[in-house]
N, C-alpha and C. Protein backbone atom coordinates (compact mmCIF):
# COMPACT_ATOMS: atom_id res chain seq x y z
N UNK A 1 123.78 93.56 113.50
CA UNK A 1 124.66 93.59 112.35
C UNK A 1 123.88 93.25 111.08
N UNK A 2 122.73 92.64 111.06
CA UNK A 2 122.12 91.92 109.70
C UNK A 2 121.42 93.31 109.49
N UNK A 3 120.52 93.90 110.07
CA UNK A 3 120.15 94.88 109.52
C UNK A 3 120.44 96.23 109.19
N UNK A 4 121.95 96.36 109.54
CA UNK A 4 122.99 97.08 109.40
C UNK A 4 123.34 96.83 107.49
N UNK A 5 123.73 95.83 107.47
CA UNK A 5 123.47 94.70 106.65
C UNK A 5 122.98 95.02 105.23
N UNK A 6 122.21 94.95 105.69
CA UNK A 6 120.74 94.89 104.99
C UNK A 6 120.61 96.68 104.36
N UNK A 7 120.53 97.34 105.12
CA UNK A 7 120.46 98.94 105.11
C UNK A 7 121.85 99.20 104.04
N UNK A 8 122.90 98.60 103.96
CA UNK A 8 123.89 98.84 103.39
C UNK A 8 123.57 98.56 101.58
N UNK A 9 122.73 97.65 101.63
CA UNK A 9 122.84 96.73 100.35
C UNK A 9 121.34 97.59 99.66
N UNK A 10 120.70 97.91 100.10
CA UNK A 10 119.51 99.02 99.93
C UNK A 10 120.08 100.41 99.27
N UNK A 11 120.79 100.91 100.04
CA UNK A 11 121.34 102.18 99.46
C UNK A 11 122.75 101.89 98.33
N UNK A 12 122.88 100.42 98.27
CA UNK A 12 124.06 100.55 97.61
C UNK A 12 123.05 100.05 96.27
N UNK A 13 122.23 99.63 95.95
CA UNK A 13 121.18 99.29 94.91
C UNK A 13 120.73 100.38 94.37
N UNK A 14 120.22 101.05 95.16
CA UNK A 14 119.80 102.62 94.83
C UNK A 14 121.06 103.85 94.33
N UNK A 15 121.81 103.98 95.28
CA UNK A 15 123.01 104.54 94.32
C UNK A 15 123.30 103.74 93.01
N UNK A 16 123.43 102.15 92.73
CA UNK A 16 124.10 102.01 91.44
C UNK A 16 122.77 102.58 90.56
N UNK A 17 121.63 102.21 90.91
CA UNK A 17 120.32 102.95 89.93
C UNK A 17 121.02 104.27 89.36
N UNK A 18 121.65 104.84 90.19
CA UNK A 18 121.19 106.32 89.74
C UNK A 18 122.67 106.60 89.23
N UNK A 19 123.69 106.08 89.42
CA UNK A 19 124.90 106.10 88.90
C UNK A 19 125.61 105.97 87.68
N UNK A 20 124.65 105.50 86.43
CA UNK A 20 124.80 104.91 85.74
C UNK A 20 126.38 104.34 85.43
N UNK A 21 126.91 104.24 85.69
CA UNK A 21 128.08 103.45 85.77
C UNK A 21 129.24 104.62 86.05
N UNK A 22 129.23 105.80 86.57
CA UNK A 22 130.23 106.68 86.56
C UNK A 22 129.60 107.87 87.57
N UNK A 23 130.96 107.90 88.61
CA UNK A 23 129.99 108.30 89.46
C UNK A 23 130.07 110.13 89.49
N UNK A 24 130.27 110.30 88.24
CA UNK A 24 130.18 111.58 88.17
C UNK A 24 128.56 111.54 87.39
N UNK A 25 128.06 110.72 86.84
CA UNK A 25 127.03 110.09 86.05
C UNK A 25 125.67 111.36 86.66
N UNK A 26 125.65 111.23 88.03
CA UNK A 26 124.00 111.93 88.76
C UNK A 26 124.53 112.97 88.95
N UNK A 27 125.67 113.67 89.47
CA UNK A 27 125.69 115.33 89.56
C UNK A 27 125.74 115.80 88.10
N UNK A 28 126.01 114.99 87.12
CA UNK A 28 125.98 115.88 85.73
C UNK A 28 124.52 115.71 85.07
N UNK A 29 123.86 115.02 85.70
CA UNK A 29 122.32 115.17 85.31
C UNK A 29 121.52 115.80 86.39
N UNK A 30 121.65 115.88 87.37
CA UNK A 30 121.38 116.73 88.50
C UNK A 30 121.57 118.03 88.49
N UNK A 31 122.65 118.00 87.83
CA UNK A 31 123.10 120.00 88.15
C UNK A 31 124.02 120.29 89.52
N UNK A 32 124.88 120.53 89.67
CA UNK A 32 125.92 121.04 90.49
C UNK A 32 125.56 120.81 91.82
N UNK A 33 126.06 119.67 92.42
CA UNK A 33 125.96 119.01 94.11
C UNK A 33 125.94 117.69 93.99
N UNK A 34 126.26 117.61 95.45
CA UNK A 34 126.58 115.82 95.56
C UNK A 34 124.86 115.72 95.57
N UNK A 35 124.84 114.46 95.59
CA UNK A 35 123.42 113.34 94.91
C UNK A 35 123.09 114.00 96.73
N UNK A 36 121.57 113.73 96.72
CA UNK A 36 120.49 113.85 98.07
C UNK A 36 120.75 112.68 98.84
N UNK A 37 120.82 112.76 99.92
CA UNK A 37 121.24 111.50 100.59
C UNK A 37 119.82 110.30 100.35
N UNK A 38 120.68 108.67 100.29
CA UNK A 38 119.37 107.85 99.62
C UNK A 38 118.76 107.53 101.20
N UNK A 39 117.24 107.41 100.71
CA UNK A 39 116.55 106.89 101.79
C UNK A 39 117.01 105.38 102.52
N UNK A 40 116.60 105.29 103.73
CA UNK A 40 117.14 104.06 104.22
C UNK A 40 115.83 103.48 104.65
N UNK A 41 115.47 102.28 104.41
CA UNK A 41 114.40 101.12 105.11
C UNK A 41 114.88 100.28 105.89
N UNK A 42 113.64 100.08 107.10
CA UNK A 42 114.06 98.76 108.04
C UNK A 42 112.82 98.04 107.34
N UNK A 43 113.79 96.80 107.23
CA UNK A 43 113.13 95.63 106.51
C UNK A 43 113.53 94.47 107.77
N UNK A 44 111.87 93.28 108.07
CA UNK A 44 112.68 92.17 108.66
C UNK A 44 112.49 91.75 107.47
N UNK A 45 113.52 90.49 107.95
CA UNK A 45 113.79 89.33 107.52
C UNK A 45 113.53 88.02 107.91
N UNK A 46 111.98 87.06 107.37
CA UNK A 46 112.06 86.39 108.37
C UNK A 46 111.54 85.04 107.19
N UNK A 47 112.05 83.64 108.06
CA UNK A 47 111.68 82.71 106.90
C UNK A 47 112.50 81.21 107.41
N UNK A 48 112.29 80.39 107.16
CA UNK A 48 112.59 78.97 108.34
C UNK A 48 113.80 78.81 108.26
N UNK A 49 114.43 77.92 109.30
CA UNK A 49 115.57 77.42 109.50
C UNK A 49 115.84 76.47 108.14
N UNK A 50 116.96 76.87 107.55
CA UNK A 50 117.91 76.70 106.25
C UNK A 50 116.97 77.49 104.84
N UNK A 51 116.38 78.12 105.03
CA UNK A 51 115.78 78.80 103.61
C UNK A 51 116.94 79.42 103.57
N UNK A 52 117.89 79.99 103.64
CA UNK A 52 119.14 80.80 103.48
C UNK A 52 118.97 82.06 103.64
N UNK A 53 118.34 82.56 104.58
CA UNK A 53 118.37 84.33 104.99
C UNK A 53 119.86 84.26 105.56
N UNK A 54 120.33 84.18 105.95
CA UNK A 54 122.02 84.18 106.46
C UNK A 54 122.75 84.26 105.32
N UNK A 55 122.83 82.87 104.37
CA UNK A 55 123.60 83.13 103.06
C UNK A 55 123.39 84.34 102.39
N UNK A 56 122.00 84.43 101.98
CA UNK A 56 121.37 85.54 101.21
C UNK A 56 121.75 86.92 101.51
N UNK A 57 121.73 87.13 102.88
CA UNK A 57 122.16 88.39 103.53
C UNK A 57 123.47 88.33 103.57
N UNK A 58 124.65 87.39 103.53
CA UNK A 58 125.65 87.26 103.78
C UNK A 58 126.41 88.05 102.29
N UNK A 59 126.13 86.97 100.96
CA UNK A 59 126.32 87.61 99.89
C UNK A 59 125.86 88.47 99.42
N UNK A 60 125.21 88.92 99.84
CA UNK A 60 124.33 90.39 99.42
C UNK A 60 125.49 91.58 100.10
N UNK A 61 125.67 91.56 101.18
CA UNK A 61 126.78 92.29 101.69
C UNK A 61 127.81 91.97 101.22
N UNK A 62 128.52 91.14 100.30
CA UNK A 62 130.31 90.58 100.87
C UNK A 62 130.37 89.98 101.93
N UNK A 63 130.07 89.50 102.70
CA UNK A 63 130.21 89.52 104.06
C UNK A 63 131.02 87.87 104.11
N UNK A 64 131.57 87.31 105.06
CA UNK A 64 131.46 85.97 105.43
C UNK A 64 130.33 85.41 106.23
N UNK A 65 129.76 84.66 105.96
CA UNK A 65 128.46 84.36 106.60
C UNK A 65 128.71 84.06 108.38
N UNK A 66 130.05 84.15 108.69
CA UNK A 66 130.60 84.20 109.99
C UNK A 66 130.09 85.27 110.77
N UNK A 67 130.39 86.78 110.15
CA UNK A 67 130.24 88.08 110.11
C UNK A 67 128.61 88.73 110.05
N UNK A 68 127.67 87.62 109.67
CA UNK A 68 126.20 88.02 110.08
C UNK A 68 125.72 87.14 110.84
N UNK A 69 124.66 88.13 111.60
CA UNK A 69 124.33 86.86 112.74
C UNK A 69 123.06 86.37 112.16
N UNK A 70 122.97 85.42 112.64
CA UNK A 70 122.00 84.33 111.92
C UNK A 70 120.67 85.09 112.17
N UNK A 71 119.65 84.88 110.78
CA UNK A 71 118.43 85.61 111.54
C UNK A 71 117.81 83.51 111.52
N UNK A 72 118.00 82.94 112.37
CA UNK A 72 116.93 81.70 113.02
C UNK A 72 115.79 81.39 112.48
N UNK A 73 115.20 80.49 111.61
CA UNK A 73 113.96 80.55 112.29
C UNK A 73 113.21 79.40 113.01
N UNK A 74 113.98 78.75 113.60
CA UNK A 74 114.10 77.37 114.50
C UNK A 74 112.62 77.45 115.37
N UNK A 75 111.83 76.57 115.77
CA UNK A 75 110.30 76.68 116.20
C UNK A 75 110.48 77.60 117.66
N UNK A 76 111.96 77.12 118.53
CA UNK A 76 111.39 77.90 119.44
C UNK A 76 111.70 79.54 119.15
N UNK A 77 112.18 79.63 117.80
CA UNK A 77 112.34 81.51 118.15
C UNK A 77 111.51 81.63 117.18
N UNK A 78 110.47 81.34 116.37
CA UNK A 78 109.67 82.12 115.75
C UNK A 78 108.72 82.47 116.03
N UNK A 79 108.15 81.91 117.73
CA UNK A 79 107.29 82.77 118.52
C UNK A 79 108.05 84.56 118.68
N UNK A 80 109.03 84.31 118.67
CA UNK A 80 109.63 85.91 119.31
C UNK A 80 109.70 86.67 118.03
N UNK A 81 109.39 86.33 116.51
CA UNK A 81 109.52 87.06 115.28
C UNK A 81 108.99 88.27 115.22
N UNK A 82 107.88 88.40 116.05
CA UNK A 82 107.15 89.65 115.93
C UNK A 82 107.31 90.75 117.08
N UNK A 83 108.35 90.29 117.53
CA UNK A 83 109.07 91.33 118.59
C UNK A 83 109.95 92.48 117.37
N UNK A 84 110.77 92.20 116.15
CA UNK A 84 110.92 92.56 115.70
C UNK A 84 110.42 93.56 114.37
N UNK A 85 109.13 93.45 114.84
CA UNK A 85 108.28 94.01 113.56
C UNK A 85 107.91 95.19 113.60
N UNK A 86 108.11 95.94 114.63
CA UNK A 86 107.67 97.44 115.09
C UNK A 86 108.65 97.92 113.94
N UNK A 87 108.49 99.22 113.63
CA UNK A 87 109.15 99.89 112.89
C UNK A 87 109.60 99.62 111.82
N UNK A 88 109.49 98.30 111.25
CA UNK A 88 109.45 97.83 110.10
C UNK A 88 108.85 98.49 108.54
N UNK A 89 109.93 98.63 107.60
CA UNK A 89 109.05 99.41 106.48
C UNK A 89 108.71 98.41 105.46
N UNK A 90 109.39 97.33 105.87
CA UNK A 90 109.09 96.22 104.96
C UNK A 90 109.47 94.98 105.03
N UNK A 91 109.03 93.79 104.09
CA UNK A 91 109.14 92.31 104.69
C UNK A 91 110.25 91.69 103.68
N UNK A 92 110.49 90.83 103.82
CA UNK A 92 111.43 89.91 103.20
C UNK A 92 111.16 88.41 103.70
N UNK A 93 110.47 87.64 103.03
CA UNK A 93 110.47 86.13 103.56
C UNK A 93 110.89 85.63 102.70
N UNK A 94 111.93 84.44 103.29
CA UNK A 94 112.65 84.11 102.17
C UNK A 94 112.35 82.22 103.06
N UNK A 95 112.29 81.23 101.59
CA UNK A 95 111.36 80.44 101.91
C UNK A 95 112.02 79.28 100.90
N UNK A 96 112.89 77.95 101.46
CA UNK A 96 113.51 77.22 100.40
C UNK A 96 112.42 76.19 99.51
N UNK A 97 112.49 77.06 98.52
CA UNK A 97 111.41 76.64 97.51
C UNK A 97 112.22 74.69 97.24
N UNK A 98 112.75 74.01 97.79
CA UNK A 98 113.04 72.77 97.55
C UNK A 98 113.08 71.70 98.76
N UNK A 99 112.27 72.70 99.70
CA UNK A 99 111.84 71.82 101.32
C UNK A 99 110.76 70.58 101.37
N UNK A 100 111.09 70.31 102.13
CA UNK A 100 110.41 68.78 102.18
C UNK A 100 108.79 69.45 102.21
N UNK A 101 107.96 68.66 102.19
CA UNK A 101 105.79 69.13 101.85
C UNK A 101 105.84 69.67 103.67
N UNK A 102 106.07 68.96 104.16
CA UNK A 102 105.96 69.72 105.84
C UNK A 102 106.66 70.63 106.35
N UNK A 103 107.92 71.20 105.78
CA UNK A 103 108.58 72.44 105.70
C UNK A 103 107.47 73.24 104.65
N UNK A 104 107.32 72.91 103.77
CA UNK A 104 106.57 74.16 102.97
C UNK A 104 105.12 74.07 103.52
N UNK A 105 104.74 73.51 104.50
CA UNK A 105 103.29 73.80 104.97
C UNK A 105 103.66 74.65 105.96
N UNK A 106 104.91 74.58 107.21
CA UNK A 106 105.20 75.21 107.80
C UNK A 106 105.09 76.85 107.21
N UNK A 107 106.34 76.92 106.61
CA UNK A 107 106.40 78.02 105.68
C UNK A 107 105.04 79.04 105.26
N UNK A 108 104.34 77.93 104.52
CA UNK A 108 103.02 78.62 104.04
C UNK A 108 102.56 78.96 105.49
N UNK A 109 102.10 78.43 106.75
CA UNK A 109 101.71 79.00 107.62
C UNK A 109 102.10 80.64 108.18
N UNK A 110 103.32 80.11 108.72
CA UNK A 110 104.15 81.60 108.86
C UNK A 110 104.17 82.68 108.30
N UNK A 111 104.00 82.40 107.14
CA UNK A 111 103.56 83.86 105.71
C UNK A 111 102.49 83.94 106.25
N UNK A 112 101.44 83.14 105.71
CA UNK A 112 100.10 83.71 106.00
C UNK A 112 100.07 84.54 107.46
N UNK A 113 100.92 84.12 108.50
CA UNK A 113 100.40 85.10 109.68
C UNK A 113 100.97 86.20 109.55
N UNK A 114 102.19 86.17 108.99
CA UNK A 114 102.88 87.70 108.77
C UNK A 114 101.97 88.48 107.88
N UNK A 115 101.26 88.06 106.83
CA UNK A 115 100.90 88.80 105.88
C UNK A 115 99.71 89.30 106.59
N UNK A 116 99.04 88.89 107.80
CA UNK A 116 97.97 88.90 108.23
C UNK A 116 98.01 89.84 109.43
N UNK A 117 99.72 90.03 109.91
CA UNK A 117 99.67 90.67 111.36
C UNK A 117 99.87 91.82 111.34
N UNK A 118 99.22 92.91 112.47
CA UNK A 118 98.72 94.03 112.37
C UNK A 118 99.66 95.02 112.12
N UNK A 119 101.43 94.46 112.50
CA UNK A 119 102.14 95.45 112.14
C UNK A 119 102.81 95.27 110.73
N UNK A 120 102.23 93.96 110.17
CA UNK A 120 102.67 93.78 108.69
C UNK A 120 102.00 93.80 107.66
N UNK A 121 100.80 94.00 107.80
CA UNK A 121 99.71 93.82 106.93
C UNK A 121 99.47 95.44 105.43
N UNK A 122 99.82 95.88 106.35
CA UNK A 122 100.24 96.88 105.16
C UNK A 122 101.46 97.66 104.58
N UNK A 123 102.43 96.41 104.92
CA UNK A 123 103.57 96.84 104.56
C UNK A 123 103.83 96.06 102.95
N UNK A 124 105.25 96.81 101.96
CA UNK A 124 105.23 95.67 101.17
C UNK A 124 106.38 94.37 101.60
N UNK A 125 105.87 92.95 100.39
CA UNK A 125 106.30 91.76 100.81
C UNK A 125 107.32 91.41 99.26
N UNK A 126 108.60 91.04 100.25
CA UNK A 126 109.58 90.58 99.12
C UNK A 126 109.60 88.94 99.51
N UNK A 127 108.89 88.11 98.56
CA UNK A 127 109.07 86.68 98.82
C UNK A 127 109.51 86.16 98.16
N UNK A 128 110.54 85.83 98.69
CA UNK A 128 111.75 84.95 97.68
C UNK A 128 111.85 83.26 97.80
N UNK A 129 111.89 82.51 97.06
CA UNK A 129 111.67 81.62 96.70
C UNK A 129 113.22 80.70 96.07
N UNK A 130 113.84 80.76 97.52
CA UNK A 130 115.49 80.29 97.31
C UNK A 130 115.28 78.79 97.27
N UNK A 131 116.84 79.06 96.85
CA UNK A 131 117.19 77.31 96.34
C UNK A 131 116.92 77.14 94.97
N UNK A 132 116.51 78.08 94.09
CA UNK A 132 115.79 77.42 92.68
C UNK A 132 117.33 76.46 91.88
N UNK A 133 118.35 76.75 92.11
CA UNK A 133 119.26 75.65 91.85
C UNK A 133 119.53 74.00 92.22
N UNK A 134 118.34 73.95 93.29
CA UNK A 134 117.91 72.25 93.13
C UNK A 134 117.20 71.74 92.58
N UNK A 135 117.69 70.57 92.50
CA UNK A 135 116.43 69.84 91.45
C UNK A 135 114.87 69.92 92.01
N UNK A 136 114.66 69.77 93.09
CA UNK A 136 113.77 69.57 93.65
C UNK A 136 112.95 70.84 93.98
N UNK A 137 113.52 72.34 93.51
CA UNK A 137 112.55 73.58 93.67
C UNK A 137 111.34 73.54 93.04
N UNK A 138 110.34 74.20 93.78
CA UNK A 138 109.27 74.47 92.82
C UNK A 138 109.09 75.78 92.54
N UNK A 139 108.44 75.81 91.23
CA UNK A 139 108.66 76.88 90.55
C UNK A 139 107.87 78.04 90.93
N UNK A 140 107.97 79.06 90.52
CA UNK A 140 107.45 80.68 91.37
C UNK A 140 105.87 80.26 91.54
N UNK A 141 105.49 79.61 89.56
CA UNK A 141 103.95 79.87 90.08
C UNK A 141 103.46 78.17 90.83
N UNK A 142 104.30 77.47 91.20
CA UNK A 142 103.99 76.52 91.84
C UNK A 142 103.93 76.96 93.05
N UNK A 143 104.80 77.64 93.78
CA UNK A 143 104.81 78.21 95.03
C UNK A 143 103.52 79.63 95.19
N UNK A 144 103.35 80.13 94.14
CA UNK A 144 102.27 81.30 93.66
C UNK A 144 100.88 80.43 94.96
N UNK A 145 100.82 78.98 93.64
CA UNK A 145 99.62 77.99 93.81
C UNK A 145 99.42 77.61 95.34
N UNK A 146 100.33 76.82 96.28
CA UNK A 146 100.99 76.34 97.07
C UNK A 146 100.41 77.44 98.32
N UNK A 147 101.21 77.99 97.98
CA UNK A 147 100.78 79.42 98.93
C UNK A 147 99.47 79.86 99.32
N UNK A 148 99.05 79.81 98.68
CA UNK A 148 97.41 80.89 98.22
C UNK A 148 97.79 82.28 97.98
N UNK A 149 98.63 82.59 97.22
CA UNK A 149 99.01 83.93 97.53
C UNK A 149 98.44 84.91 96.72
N UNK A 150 97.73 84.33 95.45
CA UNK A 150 97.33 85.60 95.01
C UNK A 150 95.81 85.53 95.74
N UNK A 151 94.95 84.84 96.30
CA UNK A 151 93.69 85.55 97.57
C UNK A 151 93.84 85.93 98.96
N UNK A 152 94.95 85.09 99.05
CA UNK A 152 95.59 85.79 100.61
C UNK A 152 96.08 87.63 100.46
N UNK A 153 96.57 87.85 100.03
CA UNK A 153 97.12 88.98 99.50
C UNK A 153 96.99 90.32 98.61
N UNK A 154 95.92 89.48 98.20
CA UNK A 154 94.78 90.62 97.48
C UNK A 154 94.93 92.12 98.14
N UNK A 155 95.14 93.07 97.05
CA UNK A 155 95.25 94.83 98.12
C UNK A 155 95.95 94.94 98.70
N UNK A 156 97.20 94.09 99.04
CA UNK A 156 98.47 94.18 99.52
C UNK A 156 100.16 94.91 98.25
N UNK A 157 100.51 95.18 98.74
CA UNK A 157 102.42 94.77 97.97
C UNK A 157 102.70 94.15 98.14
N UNK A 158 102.90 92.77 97.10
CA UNK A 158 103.77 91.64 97.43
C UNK A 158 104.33 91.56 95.81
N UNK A 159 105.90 90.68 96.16
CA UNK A 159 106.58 90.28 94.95
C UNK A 159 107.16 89.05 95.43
N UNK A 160 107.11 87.80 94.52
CA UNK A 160 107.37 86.54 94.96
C UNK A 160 108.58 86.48 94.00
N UNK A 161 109.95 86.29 93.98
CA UNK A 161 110.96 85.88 92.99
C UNK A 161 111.84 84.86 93.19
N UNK A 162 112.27 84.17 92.39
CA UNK A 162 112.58 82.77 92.49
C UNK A 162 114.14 83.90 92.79
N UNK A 163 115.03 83.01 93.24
CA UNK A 163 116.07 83.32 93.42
C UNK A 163 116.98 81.86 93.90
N UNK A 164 118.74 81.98 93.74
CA UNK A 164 119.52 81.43 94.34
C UNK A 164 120.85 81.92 94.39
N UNK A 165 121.85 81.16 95.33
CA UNK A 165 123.00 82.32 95.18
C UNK A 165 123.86 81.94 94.42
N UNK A 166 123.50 81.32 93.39
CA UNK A 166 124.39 81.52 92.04
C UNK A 166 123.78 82.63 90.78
N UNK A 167 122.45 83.10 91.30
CA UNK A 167 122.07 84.57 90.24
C UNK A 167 121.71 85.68 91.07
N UNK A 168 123.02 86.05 91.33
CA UNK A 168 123.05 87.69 92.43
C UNK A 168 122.22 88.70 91.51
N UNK A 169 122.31 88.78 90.32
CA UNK A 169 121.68 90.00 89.55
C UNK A 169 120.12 89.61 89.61
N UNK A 170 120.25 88.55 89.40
CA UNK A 170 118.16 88.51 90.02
C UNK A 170 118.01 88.92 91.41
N UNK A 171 119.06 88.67 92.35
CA UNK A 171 118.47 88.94 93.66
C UNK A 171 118.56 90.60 94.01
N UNK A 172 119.39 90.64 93.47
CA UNK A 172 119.39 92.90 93.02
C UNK A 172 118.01 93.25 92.61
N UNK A 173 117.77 92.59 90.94
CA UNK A 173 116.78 92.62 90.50
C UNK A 173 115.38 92.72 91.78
N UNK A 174 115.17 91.63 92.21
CA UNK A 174 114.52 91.41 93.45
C UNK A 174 114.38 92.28 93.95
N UNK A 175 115.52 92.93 94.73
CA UNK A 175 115.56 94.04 95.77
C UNK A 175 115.06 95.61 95.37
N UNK A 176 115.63 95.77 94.12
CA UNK A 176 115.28 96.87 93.60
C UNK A 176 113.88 96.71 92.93
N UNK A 177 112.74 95.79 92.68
CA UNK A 177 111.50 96.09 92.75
C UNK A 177 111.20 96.06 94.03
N UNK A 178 111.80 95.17 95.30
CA UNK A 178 111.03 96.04 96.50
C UNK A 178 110.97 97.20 97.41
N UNK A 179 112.46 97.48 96.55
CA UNK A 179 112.98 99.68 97.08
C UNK A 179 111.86 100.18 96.01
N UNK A 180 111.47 100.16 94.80
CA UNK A 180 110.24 100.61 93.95
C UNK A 180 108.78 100.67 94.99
N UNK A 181 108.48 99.53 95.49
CA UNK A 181 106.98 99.52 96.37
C UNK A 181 107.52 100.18 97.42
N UNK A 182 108.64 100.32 98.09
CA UNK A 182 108.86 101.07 99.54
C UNK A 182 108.76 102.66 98.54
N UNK A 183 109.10 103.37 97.35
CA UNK A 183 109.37 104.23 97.00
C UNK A 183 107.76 104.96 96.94
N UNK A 184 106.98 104.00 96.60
CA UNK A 184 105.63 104.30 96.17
C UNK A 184 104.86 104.42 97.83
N UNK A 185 104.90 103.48 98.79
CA UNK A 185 104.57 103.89 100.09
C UNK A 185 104.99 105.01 100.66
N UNK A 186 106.48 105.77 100.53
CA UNK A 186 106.83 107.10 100.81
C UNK A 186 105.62 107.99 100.38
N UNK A 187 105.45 107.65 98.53
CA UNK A 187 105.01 108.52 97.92
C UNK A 187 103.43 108.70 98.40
N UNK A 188 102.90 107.66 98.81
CA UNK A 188 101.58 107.71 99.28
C UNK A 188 101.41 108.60 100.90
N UNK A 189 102.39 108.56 101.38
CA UNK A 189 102.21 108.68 102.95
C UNK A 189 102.45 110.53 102.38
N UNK A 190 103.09 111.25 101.74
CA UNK A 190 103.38 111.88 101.41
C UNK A 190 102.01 112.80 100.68
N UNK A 191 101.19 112.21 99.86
CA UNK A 191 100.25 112.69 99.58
C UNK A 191 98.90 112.70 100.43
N UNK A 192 98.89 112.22 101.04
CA UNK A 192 97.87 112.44 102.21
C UNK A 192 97.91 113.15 102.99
């Protein structure tokens, strides 16, 4: 159901892009036919127990957070994370930028192996940086620092954005620069 989810909130980002607020808006700049059907991405989602991938995914859909199933990331299931990574077009780690120093070392670990593993390494990375509504978040380029992320990542797609779920239009924002890097990987696989 989450990546059901997930696939829903992708094409519904991409239609409002192109909609400009009326949805007669793209066949009258298009020229006579319904719009091309929008592309769909499998994205995981992966990032520790309480960073809020459940909430995040929850309000991102409407959903009641009842209604998605939890994506975990509790120690004993994040050995099994990379069962899910086949077919993957893209990442999403979402990471509570206001966790205690041994949650965010955790954290920093786990990225680094995703960013490092063979079926993720050249995919792009949406790293979100939830919670920025506590006092206690650190800020994008504190987490930038924290991370190592701009030498870890070097020659990769990655986008790090602070986010929380009281500013849904940043987390759109968010999403729709990482449908942009999935748009540009089409475009590359395409020219070769």
């Amino acid at each position: 159901m989450t990546w059901m989810c997930l696939r829903k909130v992708i094409v519904s980002i991409l239609e409002t892009e192109l909609e400009c607020g009326k949805p007669e808006c793209f066949r009258a700049l298009c020229c006579k036919g319904p719009p091309p059907a929008r592309p769909e991405y499998d994205l995981v989602c992966i990032g520790l127990t309480g960073s809020g991938k459940t909430s995040l995914l929850s309000k991102l859909c409407s959903e009641s957070p009842e209604n998605v199933v939890s994506t975990t990331g509790a120690d004993n299931i994040r050995k099994y994370w990379s069962r899910y990574y086949q077919g993957s077009q893209g990442v999403i780690f979402v990471l509570d930028s206001a966790s205690s120093e041994d949650d965010l070392e955790t954290a920093r670990n786990e990225l680094h192996s995703a960013l490092q593993h063979p079926q993720l390494c050249t995919l792009p990375f949406l790293i979100l940086a939830n919670h920025q509504d506590k006092p206690a978040a650190r800020s994008v380029q504190e987490v930038k620092k924290y991370f190592e992320l701009e030498p870890l990542a070097r020659g990769k797609r990655w986008i790090l954005q602070p986010c929380s779920l009281d500013d849904m239009e940043a987390l759109k924002d968010s999403f729709s620069q990482l449908i942009n890097l999935l748009e540009e990987k089409d475009h590359e696989a395409v020219r070769m």
